[in-house]
N, C-alpha and C. Protein backbone atom coordinates (compact mmCIF):
# COMPACT_ATOMS: atom_id res chain seq x y z
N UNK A 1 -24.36 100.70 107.58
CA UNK A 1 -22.98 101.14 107.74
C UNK A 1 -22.26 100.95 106.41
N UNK A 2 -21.37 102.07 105.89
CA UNK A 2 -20.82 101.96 104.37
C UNK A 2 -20.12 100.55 104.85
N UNK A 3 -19.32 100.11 103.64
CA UNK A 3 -18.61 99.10 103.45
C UNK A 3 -17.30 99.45 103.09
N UNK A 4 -16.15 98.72 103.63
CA UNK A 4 -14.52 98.93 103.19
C UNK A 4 -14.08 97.29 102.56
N UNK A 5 -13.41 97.98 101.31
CA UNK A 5 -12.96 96.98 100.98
C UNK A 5 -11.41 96.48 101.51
N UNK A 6 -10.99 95.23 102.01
CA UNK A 6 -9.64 94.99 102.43
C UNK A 6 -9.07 94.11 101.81
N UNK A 7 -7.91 93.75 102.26
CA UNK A 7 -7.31 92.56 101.61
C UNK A 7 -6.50 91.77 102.56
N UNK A 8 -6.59 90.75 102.69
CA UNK A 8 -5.68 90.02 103.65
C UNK A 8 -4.91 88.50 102.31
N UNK A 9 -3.20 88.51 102.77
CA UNK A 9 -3.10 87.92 102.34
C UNK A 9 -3.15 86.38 103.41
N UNK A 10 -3.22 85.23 102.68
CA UNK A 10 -4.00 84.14 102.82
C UNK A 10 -2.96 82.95 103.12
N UNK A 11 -3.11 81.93 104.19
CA UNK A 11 -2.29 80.55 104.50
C UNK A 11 -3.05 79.37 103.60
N UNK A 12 -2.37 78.52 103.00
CA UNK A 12 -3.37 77.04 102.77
C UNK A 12 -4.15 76.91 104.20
N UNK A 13 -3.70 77.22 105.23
CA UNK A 13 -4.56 76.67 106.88
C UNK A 13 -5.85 77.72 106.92
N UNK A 14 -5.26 78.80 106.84
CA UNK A 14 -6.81 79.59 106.54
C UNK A 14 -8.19 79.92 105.57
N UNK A 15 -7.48 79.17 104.27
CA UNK A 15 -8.18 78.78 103.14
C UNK A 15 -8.94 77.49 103.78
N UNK A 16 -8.09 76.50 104.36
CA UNK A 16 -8.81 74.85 105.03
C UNK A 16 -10.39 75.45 105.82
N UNK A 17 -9.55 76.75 106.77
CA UNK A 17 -10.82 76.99 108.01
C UNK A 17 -11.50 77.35 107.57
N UNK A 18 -11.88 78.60 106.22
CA UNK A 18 -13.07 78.79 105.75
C UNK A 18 -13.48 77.58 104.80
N UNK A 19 -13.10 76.74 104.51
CA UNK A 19 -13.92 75.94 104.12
C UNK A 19 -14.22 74.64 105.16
N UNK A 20 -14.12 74.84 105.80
CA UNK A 20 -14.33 74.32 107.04
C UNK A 20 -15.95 74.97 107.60
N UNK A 21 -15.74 76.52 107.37
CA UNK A 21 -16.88 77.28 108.06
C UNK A 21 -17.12 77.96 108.97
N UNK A 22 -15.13 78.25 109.40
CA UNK A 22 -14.85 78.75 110.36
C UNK A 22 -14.55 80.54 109.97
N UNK A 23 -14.19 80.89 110.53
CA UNK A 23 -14.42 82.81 110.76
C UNK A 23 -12.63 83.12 110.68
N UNK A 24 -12.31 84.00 109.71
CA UNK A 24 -10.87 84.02 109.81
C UNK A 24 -10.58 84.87 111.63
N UNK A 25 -9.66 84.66 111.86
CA UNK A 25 -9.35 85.49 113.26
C UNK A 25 -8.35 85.13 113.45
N UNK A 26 -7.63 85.40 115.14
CA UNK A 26 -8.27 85.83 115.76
C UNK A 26 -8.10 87.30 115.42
N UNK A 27 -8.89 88.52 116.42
CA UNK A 27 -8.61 89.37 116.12
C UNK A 27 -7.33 90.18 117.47
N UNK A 28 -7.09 91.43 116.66
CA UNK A 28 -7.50 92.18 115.39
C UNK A 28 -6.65 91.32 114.50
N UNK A 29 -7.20 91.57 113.24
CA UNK A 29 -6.69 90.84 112.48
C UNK A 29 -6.18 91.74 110.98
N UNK A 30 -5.09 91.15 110.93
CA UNK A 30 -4.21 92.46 109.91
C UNK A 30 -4.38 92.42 108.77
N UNK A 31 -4.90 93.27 107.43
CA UNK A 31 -4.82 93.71 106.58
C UNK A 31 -4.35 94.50 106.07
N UNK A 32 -5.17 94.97 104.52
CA UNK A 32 -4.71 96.07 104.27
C UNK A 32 -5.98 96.82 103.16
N UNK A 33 -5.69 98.11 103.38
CA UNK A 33 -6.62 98.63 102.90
C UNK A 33 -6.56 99.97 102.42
N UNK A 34 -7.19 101.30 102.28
CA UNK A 34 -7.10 102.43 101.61
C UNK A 34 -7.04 103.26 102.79
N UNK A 35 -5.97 103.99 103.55
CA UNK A 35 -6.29 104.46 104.13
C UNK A 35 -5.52 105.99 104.05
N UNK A 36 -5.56 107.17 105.27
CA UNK A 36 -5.36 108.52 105.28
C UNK A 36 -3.68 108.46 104.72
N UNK A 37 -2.88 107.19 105.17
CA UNK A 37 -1.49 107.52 104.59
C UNK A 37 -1.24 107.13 102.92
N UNK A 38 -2.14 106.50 102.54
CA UNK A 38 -1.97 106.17 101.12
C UNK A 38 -2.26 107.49 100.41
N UNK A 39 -3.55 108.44 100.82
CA UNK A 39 -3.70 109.37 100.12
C UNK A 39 -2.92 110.56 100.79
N UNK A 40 -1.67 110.34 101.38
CA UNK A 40 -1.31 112.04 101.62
C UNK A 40 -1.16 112.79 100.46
N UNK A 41 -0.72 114.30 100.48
CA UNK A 41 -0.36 114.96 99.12
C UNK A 41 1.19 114.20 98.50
N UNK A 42 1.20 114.43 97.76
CA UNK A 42 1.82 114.07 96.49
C UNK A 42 1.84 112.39 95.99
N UNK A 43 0.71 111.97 97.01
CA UNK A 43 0.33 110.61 96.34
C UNK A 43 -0.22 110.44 96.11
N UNK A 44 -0.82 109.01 94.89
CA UNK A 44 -1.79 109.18 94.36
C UNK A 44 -3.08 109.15 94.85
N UNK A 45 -4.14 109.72 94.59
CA UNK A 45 -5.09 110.11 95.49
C UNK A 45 -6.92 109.52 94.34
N UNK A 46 -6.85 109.34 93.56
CA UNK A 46 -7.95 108.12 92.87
C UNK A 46 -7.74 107.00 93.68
N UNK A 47 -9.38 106.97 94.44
CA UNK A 47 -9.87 105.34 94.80
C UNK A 47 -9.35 104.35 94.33
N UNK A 48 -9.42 103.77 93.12
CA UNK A 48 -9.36 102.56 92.38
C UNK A 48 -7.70 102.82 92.43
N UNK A 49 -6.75 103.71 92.60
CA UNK A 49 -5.58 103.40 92.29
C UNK A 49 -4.75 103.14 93.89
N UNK A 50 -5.94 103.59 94.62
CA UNK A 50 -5.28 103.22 96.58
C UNK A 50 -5.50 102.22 96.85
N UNK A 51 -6.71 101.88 95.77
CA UNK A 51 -7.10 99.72 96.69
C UNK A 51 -6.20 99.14 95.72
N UNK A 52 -5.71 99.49 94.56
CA UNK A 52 -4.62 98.90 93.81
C UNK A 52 -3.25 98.51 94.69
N UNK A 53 -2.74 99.97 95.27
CA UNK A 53 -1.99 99.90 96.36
C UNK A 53 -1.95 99.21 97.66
N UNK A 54 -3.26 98.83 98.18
CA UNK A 54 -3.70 98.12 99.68
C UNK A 54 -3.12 97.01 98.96
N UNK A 55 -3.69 96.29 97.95
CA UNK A 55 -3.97 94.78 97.32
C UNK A 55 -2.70 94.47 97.24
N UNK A 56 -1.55 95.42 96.53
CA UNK A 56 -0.15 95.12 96.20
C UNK A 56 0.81 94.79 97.47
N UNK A 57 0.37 95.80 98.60
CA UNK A 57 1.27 95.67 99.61
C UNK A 57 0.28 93.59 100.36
N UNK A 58 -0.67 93.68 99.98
CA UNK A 58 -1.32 92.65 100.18
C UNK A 58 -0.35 91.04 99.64
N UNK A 59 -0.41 91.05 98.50
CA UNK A 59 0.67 90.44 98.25
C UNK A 59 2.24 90.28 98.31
N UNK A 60 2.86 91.52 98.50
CA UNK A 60 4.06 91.29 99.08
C UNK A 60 3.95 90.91 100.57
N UNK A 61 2.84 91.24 101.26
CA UNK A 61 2.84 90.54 102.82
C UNK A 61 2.82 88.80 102.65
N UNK A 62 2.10 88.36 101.67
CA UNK A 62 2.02 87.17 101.47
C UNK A 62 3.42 86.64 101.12
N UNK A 63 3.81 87.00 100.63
CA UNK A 63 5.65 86.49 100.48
C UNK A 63 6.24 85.66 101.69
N UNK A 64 5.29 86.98 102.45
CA UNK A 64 6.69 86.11 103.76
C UNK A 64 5.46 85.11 104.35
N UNK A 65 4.50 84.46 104.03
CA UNK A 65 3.95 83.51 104.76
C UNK A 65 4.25 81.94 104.06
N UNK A 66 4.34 82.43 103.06
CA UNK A 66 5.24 80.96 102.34
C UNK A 66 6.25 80.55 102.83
N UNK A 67 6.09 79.19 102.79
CA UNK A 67 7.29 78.03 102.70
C UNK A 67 7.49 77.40 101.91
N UNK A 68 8.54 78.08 101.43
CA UNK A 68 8.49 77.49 99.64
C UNK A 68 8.37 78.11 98.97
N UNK A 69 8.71 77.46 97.58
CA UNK A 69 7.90 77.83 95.95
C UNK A 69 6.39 77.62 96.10
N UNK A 70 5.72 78.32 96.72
CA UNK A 70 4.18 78.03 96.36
C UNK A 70 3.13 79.19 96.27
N UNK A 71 2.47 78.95 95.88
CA UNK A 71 1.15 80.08 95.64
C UNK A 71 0.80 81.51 96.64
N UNK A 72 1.01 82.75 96.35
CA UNK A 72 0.31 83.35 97.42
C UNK A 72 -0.60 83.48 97.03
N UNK A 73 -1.55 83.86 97.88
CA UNK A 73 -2.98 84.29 98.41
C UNK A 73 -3.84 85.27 98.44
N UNK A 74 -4.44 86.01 98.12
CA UNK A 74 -4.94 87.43 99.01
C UNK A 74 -6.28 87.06 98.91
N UNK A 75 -7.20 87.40 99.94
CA UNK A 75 -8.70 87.64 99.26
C UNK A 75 -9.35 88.82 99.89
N UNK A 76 -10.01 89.60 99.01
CA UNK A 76 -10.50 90.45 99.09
C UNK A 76 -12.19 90.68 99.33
N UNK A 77 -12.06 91.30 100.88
CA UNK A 77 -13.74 90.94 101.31
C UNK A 77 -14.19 93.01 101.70
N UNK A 78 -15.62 92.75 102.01
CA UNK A 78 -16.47 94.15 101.98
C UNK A 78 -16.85 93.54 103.35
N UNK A 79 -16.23 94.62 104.47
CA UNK A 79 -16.58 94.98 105.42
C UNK A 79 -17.56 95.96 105.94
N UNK A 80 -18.08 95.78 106.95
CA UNK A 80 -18.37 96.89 107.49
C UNK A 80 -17.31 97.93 108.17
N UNK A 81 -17.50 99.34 108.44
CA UNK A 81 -16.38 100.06 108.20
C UNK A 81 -16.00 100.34 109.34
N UNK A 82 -17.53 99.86 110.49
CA UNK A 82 -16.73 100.22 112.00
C UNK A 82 -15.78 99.30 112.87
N UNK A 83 -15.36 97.81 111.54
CA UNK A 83 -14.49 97.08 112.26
C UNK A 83 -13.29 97.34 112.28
N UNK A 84 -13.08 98.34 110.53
CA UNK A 84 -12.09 98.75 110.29
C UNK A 84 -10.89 99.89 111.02
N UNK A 85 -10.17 99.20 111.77
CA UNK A 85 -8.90 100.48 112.22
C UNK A 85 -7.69 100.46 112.02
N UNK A 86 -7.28 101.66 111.88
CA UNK A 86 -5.93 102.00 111.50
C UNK A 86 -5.26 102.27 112.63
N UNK A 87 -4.07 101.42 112.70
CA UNK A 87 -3.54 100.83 114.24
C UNK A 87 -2.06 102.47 114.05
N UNK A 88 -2.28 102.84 115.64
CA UNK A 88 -1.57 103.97 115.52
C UNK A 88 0.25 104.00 114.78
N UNK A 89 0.74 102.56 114.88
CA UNK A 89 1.95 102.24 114.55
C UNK A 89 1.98 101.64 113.19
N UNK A 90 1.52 102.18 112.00
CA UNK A 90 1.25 101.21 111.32
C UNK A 90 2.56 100.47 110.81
N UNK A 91 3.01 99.15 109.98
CA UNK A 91 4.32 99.19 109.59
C UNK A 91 4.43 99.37 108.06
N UNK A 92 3.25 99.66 107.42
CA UNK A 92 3.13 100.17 105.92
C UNK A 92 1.94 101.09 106.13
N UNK A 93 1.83 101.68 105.20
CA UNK A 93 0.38 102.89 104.45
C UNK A 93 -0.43 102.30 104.40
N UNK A 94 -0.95 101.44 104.01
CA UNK A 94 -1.96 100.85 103.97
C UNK A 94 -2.42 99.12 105.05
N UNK A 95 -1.81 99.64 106.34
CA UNK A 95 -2.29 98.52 107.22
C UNK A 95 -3.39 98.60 107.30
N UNK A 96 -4.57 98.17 108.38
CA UNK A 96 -5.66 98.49 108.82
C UNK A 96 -5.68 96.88 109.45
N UNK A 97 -6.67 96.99 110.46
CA UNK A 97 -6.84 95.92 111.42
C UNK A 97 -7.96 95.54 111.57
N UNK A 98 -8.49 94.75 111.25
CA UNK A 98 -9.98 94.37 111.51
C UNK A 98 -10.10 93.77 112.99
N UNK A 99 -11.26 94.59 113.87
CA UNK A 99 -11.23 94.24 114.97
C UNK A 99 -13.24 93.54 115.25
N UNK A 100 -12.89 92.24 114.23
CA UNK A 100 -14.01 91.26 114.30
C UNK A 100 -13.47 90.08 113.57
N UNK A 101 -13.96 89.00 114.05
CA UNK A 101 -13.61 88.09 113.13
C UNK A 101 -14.35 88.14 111.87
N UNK A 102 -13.42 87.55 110.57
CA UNK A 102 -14.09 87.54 109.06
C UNK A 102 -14.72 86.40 108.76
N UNK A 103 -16.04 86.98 108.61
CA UNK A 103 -16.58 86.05 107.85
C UNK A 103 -16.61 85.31 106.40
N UNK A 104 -16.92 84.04 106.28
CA UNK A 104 -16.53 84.01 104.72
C UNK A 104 -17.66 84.74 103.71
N UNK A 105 -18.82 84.84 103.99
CA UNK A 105 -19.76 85.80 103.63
C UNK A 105 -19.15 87.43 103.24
N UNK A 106 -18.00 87.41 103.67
CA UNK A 106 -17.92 88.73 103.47
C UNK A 106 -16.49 88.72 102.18
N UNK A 107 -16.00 87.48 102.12
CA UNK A 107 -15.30 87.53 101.06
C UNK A 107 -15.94 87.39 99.71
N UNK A 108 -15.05 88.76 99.04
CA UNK A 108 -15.40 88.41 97.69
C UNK A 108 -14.65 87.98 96.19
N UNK A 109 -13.65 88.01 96.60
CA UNK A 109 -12.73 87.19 95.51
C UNK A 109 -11.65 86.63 96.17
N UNK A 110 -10.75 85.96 95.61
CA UNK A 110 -9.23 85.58 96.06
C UNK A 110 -8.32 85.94 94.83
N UNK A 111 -7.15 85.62 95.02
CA UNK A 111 -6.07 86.46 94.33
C UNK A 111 -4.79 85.70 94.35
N UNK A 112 -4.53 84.99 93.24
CA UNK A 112 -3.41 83.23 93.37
C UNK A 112 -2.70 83.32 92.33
N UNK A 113 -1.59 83.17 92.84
CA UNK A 113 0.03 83.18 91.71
C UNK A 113 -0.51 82.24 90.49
N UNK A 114 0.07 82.11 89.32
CA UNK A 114 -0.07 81.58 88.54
C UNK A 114 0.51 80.39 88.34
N UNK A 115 1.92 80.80 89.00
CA UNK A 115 2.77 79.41 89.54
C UNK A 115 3.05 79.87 90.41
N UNK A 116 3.69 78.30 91.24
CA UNK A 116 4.14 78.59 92.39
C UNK A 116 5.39 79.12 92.27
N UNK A 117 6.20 80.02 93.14
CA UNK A 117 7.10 81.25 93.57
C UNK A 117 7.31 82.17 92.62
N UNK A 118 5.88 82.60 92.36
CA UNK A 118 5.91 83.93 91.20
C UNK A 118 5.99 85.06 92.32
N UNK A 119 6.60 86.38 92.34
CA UNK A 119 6.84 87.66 93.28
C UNK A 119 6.14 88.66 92.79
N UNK A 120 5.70 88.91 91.54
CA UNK A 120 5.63 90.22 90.69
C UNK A 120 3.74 89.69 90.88
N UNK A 121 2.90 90.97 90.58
CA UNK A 121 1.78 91.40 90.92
C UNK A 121 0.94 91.21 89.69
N UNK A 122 1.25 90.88 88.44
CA UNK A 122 0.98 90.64 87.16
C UNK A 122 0.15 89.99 86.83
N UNK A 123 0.13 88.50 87.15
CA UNK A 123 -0.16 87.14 86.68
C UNK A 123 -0.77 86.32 88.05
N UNK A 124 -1.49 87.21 88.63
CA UNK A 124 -2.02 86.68 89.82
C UNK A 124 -3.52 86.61 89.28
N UNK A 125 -4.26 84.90 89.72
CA UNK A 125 -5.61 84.51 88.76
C UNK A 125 -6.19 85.23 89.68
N UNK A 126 -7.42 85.50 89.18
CA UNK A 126 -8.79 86.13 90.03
C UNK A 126 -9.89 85.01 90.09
N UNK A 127 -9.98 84.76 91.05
CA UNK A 127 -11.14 83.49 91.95
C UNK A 127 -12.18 84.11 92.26
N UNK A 128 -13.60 83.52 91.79
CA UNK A 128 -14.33 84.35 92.74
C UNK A 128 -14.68 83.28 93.71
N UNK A 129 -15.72 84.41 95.23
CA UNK A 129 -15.51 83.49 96.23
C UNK A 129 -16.29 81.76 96.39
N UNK A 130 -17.04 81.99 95.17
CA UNK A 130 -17.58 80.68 95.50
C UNK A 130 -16.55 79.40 94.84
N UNK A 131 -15.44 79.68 94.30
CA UNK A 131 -14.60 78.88 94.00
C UNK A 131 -13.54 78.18 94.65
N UNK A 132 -13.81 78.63 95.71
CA UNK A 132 -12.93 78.36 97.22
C UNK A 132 -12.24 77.21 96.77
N UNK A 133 -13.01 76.26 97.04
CA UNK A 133 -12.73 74.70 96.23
C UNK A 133 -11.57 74.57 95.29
N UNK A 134 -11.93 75.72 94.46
CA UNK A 134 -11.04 75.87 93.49
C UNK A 134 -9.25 75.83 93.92
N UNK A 135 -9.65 77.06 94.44
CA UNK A 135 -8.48 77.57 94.94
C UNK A 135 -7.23 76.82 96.15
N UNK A 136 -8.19 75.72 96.63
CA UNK A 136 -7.34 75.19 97.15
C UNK A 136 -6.58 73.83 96.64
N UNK A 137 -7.62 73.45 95.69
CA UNK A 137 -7.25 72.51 94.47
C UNK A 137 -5.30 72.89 93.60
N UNK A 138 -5.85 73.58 93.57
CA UNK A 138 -4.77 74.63 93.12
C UNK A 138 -3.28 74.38 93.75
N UNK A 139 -3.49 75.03 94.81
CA UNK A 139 -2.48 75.07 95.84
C UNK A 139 -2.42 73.87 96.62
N UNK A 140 -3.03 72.55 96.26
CA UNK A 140 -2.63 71.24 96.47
C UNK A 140 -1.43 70.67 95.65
N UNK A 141 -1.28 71.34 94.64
CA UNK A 141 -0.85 71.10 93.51
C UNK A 141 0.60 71.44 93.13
N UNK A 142 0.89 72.37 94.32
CA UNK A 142 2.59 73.01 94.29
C UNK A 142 3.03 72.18 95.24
């Protein structure tokens, strides 16, 4: 089955559970991703510039899960594509719902403010996933 790439932005509690070894959920479980409303006509319509778009609205979702000045989150995993759905109401272009729980196997990077209560999409580090550790090191730290 092809693969979709998504993005979910991320809690310190859900960073704990996969390193814990637990399965993000429950489901469906909300993301974001490339989908039929990102590419209508007169938008931009290159791959690499729609998962640009999933990832961005990815991080402004993370905004509102903070309390506080602290770090957002996103990590970005390769699904299989028949978990992937696009929920008929979406509340942005690029929702999509994963209707399985995530495995951490299926994440492949994370995506972390540089400081804590940065907003802008710029200066966000790139983690890869075996740095988990890392990343929560990190965000102990705000």
């Amino acid at each position: 089955m092809p693969q979709t790439r998504v993005y979910l932005p991320l809690t310190a509690a859900d960073l704990d559970a996969l390193m814990d070894g637990a399965d993000l959920g429950p489901v469906p479980l909300a993301a974001h991703g490339v989908t039929p409303a990102l590419g209508r006509p007169g938008l931009t319509v290159d791959e690499e510039e729609l998962e640009h778009l999933a990832w961005v609205a990815a991080t402004e979702e993370a905004d509102g899960l903070r309390d506080g000045p602290t770090r957002r989150v996103v990590a970005a995993a390769d699904v299989d594509g028949g978990v992937v759905a696009v929920p008929a109401s979406a509340d942005v272009p690029s929702r999509v719902e994963l209707l399985a729980p995530l495995a951490r196997a299926r994440l492949v990077s994370f995506h972390v403010d540089e400081s804590p209560g940065d907003t802008g999409t710029v200066d966000l580090l790139w983690f890869d996933v075996t740095e988990l550790g890392a990343v929560i090191d990190l965000l102990a730290t705000d």
